[in-house]
PDB file of N, CA and C in Angstrom:
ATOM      1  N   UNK A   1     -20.349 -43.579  32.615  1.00  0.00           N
ATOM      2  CA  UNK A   1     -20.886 -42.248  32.721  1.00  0.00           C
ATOM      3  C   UNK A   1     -22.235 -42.274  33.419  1.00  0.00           C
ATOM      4  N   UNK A   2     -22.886 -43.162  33.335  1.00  0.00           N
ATOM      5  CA  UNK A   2     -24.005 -43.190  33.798  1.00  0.00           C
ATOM      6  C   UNK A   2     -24.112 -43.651  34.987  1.00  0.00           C
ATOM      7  N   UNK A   3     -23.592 -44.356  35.569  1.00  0.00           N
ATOM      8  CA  UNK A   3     -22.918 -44.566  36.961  1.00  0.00           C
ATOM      9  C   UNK A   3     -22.744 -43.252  37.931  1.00  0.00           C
ATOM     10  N   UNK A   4     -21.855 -42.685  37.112  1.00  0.00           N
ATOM     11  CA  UNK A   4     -21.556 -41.316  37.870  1.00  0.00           C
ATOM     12  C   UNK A   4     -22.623 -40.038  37.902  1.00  0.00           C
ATOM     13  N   UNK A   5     -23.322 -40.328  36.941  1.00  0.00           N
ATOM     14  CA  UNK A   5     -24.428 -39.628  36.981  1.00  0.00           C
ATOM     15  C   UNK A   5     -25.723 -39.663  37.594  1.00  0.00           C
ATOM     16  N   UNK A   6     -25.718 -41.302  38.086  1.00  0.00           N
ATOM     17  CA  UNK A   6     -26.453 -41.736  39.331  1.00  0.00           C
ATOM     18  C   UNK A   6     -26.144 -41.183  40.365  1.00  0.00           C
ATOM     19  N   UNK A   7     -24.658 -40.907  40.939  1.00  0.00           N
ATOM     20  CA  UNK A   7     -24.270 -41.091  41.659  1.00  0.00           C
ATOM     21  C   UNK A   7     -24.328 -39.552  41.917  1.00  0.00           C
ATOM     22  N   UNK A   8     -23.838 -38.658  41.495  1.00  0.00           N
ATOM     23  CA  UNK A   8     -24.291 -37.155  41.892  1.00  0.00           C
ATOM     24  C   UNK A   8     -25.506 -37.220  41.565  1.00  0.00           C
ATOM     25  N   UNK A   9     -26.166 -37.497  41.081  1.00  0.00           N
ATOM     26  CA  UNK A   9     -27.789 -37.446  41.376  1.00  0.00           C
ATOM     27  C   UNK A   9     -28.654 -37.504  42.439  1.00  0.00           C
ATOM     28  N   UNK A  10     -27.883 -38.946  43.324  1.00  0.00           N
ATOM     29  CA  UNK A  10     -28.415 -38.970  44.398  1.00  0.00           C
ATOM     30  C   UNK A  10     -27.617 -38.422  45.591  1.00  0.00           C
ATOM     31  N   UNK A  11     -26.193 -37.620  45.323  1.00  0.00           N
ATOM     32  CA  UNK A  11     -26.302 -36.177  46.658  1.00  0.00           C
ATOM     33  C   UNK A  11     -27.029 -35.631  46.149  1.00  0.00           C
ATOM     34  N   UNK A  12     -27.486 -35.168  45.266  1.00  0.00           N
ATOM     35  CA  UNK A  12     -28.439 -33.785  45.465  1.00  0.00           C
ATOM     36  C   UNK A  12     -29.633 -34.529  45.432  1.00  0.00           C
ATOM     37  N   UNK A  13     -30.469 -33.286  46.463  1.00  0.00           N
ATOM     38  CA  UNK A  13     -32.194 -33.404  46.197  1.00  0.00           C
ATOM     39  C   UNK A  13     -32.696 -33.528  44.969  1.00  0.00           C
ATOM     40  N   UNK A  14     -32.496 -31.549  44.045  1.00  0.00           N
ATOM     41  CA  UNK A  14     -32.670 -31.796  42.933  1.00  0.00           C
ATOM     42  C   UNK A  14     -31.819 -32.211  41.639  1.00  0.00           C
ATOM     43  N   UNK A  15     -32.326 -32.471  40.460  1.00  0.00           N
ATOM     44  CA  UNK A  15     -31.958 -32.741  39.422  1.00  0.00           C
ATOM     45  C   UNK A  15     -31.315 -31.544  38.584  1.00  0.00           C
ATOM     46  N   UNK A  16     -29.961 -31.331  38.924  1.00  0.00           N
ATOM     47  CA  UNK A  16     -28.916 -30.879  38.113  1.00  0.00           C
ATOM     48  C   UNK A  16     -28.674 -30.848  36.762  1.00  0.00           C
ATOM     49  N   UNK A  17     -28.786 -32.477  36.562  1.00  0.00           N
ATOM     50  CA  UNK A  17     -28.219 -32.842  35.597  1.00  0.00           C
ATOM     51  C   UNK A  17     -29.094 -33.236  34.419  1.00  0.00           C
ATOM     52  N   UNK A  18     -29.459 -32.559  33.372  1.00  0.00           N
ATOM     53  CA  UNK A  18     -30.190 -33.138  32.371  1.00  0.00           C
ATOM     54  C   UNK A  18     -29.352 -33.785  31.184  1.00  0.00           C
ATOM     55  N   UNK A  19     -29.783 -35.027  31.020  1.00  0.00           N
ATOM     56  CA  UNK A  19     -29.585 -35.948  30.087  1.00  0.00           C
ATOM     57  C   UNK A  19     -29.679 -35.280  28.385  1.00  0.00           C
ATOM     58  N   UNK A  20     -30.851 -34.299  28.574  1.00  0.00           N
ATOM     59  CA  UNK A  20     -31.342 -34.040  27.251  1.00  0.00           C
ATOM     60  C   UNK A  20     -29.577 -32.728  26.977  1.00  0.00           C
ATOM     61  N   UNK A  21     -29.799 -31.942  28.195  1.00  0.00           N
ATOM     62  CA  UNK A  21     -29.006 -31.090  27.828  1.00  0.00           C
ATOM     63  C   UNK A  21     -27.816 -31.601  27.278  1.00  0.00           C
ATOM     64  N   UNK A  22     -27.080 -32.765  27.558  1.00  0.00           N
ATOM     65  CA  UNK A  22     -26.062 -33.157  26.893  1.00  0.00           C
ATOM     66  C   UNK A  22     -25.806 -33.857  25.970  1.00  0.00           C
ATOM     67  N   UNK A  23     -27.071 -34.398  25.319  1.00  0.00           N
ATOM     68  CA  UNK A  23     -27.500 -34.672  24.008  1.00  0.00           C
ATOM     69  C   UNK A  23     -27.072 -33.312  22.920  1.00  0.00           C
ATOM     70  N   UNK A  24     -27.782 -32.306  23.291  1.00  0.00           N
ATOM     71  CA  UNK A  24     -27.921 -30.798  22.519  1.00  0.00           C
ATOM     72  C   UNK A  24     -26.271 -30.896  22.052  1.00  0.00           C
ATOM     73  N   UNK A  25     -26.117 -30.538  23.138  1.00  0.00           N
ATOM     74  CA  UNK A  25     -24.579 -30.125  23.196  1.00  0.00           C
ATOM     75  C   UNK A  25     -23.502 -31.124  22.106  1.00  0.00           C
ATOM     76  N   UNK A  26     -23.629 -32.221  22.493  1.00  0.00           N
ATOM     77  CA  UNK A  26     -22.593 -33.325  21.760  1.00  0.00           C
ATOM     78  C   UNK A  26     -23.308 -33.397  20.161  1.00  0.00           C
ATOM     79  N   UNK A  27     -24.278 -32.889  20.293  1.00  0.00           N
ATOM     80  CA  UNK A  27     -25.130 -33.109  18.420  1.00  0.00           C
ATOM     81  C   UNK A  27     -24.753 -31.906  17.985  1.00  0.00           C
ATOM     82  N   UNK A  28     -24.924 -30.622  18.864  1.00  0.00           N
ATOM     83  CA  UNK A  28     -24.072 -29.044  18.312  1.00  0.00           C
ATOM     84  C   UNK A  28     -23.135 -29.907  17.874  1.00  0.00           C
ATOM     85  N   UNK A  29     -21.745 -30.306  18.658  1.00  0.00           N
ATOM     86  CA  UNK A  29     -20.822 -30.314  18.419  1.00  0.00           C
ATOM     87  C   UNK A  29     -20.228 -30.983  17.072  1.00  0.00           C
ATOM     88  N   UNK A  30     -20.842 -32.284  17.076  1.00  0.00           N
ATOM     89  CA  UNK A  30     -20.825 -32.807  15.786  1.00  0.00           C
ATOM     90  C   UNK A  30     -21.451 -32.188  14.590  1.00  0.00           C
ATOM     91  N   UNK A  31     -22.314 -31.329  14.585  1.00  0.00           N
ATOM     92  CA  UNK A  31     -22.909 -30.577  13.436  1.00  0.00           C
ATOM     93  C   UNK A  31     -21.928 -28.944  13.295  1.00  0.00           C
ATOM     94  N   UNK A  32     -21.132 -28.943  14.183  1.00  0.00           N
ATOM     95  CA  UNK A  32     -20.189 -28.045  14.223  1.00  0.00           C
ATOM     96  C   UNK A  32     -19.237 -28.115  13.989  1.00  0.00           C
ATOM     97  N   UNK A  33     -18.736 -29.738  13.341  1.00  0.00           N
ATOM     98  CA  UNK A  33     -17.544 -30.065  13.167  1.00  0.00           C
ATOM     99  C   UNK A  33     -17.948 -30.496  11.804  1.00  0.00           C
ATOM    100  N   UNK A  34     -19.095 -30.752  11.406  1.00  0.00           N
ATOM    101  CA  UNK A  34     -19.244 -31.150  10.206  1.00  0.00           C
ATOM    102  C   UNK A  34     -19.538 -30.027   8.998  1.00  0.00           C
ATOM    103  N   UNK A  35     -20.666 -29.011   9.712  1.00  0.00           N
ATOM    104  CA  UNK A  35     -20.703 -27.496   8.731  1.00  0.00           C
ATOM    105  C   UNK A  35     -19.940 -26.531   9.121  1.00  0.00           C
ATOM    106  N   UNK A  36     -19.462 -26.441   9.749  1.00  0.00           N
ATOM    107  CA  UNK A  36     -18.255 -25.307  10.535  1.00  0.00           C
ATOM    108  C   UNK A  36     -18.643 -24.599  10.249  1.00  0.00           C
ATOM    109  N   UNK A  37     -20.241 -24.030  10.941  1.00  0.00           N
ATOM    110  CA  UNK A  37     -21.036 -23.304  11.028  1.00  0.00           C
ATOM    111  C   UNK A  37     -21.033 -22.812  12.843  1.00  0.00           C
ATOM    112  N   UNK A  38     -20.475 -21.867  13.296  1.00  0.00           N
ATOM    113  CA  UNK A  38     -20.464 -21.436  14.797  1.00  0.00           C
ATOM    114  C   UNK A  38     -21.907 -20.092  15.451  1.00  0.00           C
ATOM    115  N   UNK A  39     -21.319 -19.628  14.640  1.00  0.00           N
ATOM    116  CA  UNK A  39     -22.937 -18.291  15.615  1.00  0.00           C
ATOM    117  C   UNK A  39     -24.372 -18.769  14.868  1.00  0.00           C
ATOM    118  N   UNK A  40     -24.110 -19.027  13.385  1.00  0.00           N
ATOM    119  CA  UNK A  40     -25.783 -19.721  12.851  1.00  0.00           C
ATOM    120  C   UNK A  40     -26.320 -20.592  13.368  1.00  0.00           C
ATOM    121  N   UNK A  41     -25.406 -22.023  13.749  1.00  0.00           N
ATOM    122  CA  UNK A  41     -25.910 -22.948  14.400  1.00  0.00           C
ATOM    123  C   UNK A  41     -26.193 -22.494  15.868  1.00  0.00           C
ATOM    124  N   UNK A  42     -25.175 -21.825  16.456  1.00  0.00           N
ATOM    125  CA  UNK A  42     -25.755 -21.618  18.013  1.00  0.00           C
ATOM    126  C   UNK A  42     -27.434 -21.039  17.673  1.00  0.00           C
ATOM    127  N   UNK A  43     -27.535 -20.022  17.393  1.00  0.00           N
ATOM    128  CA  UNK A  43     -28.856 -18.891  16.479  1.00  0.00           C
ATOM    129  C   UNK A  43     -30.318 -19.940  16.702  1.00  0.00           C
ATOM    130  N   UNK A  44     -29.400 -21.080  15.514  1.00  0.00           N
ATOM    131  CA  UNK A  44     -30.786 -22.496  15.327  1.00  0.00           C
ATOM    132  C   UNK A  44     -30.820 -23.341  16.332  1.00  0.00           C
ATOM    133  N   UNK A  45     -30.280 -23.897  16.899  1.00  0.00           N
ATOM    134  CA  UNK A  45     -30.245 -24.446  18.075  1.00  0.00           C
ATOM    135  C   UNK A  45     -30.982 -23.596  19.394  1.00  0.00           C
ATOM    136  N   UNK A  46     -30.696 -22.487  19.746  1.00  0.00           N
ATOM    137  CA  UNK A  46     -31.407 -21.950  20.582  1.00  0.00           C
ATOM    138  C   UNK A  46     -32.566 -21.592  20.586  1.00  0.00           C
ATOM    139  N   UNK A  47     -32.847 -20.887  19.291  1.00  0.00           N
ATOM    140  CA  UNK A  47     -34.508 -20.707  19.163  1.00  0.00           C
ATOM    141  C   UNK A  47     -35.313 -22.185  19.147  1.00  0.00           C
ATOM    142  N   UNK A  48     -34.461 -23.084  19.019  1.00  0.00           N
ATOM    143  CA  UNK A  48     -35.155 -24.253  18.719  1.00  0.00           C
ATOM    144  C   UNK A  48     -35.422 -25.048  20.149  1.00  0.00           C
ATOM    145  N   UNK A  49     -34.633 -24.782  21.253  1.00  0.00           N
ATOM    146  CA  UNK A  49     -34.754 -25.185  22.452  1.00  0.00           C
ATOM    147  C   UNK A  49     -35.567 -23.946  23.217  1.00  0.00           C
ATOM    148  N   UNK A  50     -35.978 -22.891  22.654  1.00  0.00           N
ATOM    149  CA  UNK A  50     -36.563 -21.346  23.240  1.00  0.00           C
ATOM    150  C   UNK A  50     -35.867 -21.593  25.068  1.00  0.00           C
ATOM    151  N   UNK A  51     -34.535 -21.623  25.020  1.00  0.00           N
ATOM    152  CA  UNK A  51     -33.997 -21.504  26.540  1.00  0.00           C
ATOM    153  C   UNK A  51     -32.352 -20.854  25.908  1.00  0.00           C
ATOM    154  N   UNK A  52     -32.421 -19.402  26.398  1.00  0.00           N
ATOM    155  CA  UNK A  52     -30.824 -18.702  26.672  1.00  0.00           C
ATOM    156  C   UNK A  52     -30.036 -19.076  26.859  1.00  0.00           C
ATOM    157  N   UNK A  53     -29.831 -19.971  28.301  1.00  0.00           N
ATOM    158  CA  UNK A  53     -29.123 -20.455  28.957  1.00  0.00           C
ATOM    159  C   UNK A  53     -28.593 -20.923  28.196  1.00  0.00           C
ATOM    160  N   UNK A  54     -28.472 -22.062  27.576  1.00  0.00           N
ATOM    161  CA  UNK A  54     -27.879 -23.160  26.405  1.00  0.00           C
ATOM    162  C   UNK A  54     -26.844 -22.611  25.863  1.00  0.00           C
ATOM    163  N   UNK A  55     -26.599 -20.998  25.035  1.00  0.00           N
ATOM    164  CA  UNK A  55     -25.996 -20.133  24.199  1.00  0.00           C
ATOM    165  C   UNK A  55     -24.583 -20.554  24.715  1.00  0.00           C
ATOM    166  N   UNK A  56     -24.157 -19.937  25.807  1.00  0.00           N
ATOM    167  CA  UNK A  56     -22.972 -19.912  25.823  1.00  0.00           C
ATOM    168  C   UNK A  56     -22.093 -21.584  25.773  1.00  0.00           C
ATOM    169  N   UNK A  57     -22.581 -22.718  26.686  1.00  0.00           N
ATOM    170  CA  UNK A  57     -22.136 -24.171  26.503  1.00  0.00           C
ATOM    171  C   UNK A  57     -22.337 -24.587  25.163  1.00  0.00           C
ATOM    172  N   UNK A  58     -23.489 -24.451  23.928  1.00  0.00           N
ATOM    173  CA  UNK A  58     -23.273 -24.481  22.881  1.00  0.00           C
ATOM    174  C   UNK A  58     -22.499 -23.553  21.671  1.00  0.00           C
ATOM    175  N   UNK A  59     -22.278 -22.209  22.379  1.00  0.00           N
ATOM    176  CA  UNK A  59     -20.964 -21.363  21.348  1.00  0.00           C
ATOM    177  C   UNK A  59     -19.591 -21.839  21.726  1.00  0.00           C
ATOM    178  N   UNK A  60     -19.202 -22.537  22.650  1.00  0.00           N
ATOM    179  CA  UNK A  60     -17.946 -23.078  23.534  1.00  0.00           C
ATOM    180  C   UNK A  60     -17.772 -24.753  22.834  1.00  0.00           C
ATOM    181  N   UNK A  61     -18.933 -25.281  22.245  1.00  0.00           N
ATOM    182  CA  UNK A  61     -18.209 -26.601  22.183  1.00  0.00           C
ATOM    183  C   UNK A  61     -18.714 -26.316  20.573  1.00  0.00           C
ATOM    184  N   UNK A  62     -19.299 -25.148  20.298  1.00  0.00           N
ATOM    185  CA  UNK A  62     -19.302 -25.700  18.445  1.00  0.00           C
ATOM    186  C   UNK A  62     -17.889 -24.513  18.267  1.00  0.00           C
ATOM    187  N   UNK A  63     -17.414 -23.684  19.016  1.00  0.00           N
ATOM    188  CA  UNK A  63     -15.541 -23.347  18.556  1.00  0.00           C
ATOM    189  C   UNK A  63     -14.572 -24.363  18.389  1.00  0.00           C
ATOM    190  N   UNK A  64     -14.353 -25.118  20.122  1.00  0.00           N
ATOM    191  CA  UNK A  64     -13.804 -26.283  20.109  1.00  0.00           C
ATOM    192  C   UNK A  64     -14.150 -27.356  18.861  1.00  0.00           C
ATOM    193  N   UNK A  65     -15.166 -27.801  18.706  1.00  0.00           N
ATOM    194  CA  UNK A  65     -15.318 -28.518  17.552  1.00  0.00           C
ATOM    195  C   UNK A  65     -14.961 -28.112  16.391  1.00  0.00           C
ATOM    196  N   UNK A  66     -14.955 -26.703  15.903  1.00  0.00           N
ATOM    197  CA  UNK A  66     -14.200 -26.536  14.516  1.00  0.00           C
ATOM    198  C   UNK A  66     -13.080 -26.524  14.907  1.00  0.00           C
ATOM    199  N   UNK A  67     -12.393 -25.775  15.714  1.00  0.00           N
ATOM    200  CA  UNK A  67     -10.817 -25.604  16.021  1.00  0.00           C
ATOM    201  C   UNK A  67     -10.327 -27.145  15.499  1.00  0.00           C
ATOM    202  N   UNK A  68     -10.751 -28.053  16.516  1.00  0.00           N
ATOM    203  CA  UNK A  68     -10.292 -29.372  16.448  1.00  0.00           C
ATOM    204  C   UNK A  68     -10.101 -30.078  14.918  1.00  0.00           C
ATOM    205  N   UNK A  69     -11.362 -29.990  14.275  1.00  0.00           N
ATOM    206  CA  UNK A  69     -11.340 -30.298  13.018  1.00  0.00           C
ATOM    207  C   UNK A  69     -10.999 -29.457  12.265  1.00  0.00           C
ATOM    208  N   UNK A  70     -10.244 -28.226  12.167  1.00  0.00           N
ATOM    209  CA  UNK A  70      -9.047 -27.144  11.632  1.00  0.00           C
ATOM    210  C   UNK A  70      -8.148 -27.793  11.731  1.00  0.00           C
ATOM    211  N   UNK A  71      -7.554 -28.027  12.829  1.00  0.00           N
ATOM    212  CA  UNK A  71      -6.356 -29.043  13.423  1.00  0.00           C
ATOM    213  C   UNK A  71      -6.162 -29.798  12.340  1.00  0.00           C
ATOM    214  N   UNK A  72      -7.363 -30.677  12.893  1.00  0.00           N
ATOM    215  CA  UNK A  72      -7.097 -32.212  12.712  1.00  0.00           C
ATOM    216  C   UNK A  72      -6.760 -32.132  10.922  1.00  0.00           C
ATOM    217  N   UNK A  73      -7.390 -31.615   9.901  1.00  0.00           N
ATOM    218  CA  UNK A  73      -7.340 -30.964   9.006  1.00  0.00           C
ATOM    219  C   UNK A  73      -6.336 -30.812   8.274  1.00  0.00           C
ATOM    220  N   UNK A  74      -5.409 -29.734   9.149  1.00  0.00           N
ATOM    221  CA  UNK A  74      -3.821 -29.533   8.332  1.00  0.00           C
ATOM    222  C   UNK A  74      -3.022 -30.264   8.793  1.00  0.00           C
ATOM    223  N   UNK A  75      -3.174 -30.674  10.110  1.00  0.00           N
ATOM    224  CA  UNK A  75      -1.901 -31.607  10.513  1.00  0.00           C
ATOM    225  C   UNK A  75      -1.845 -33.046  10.369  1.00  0.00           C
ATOM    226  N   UNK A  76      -3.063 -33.627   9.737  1.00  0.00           N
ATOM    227  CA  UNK A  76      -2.989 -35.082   9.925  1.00  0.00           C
ATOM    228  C   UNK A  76      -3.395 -35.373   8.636  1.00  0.00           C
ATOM    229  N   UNK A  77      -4.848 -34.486   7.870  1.00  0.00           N
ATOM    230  CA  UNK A  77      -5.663 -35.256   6.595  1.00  0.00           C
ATOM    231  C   UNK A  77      -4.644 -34.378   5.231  1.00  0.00           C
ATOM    232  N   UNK A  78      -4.633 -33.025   5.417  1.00  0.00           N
ATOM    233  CA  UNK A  78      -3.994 -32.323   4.336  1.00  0.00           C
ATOM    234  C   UNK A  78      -2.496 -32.754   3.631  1.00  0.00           C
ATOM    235  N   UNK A  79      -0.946 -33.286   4.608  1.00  0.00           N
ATOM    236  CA  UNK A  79      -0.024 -34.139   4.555  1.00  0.00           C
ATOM    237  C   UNK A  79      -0.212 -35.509   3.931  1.00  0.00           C
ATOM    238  N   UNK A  80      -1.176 -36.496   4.288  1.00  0.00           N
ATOM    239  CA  UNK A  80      -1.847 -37.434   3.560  1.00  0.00           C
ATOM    240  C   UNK A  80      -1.901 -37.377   2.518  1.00  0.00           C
ATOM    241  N   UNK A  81      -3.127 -36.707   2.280  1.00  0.00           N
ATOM    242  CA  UNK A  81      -3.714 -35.803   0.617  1.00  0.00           C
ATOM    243  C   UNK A  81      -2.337 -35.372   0.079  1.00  0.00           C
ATOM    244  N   UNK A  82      -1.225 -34.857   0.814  1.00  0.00           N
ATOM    245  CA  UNK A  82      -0.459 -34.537  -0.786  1.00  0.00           C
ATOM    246  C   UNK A  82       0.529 -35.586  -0.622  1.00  0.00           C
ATOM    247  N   UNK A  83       0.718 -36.556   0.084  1.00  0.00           N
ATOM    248  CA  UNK A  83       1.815 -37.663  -0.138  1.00  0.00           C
ATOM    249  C   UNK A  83       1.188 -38.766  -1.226  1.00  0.00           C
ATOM    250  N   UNK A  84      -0.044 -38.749  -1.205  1.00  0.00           N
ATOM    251  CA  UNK A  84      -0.815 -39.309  -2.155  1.00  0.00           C
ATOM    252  C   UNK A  84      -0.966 -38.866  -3.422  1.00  0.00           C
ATOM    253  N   UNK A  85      -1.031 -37.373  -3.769  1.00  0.00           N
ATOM    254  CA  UNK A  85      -1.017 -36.892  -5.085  1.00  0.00           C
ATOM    255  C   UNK A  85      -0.039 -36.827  -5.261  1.00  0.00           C
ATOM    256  N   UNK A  86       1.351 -36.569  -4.677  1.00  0.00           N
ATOM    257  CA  UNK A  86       2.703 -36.127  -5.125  1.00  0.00           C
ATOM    258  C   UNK A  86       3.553 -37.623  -4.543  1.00  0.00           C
ATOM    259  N   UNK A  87       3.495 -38.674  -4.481  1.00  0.00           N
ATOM    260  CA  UNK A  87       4.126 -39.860  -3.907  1.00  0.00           C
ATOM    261  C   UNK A  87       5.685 -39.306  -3.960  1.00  0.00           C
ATOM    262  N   UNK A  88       6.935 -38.619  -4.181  1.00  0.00           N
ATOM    263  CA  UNK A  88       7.864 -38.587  -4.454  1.00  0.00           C
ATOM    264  C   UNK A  88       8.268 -37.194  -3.793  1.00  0.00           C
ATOM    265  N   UNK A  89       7.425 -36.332  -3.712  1.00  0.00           N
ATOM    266  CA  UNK A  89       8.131 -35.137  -2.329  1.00  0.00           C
ATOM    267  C   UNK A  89       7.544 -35.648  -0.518  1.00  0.00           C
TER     268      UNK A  89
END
């Protein structure tokens, strides 16, 4: 990743790409998968970076992140959990 991020770095003049910004984003996401918390966390996160912009790429990956762990949830951990309490259905 960082390779490639050299690498469009140096076509462009300026700097596109911030490092920090995709920090934000992947720590939303994980704190969005962990409190499945979506408009509060966007709310704290933004006032906390005082930049707008951010709102919408962080309301887009803290959905995706609960969706996923909804998913992941009923179709993989919840089946588990009851083959374990009920061993015989």
């Amino acid at each position: 990743m960082a390779l490639v991020y050299q690498q469009i770095r140096g076509l462009t003049n300026t700097s596109l790409f911030y490092p920090g910004s995709y920090a934000l984003i992947g720590a939303a996401a994980f704190l969005g998968g962990v409190v499945r918390m979506t408009i509060s966390l966007t709310v704290i996160l933004i006032e906390t970076t005082r930049n707008i912009s951010y709102g919408l790429p962080i309301m887009l990956t803290l959905m995706v992140g609960v969706c996923f762990l909804v998913i992941l949830t009923l179709v993989i951990l919840l089946p588990c959990i009851l083959h374990y309490i009920c061993p015989g259905s």
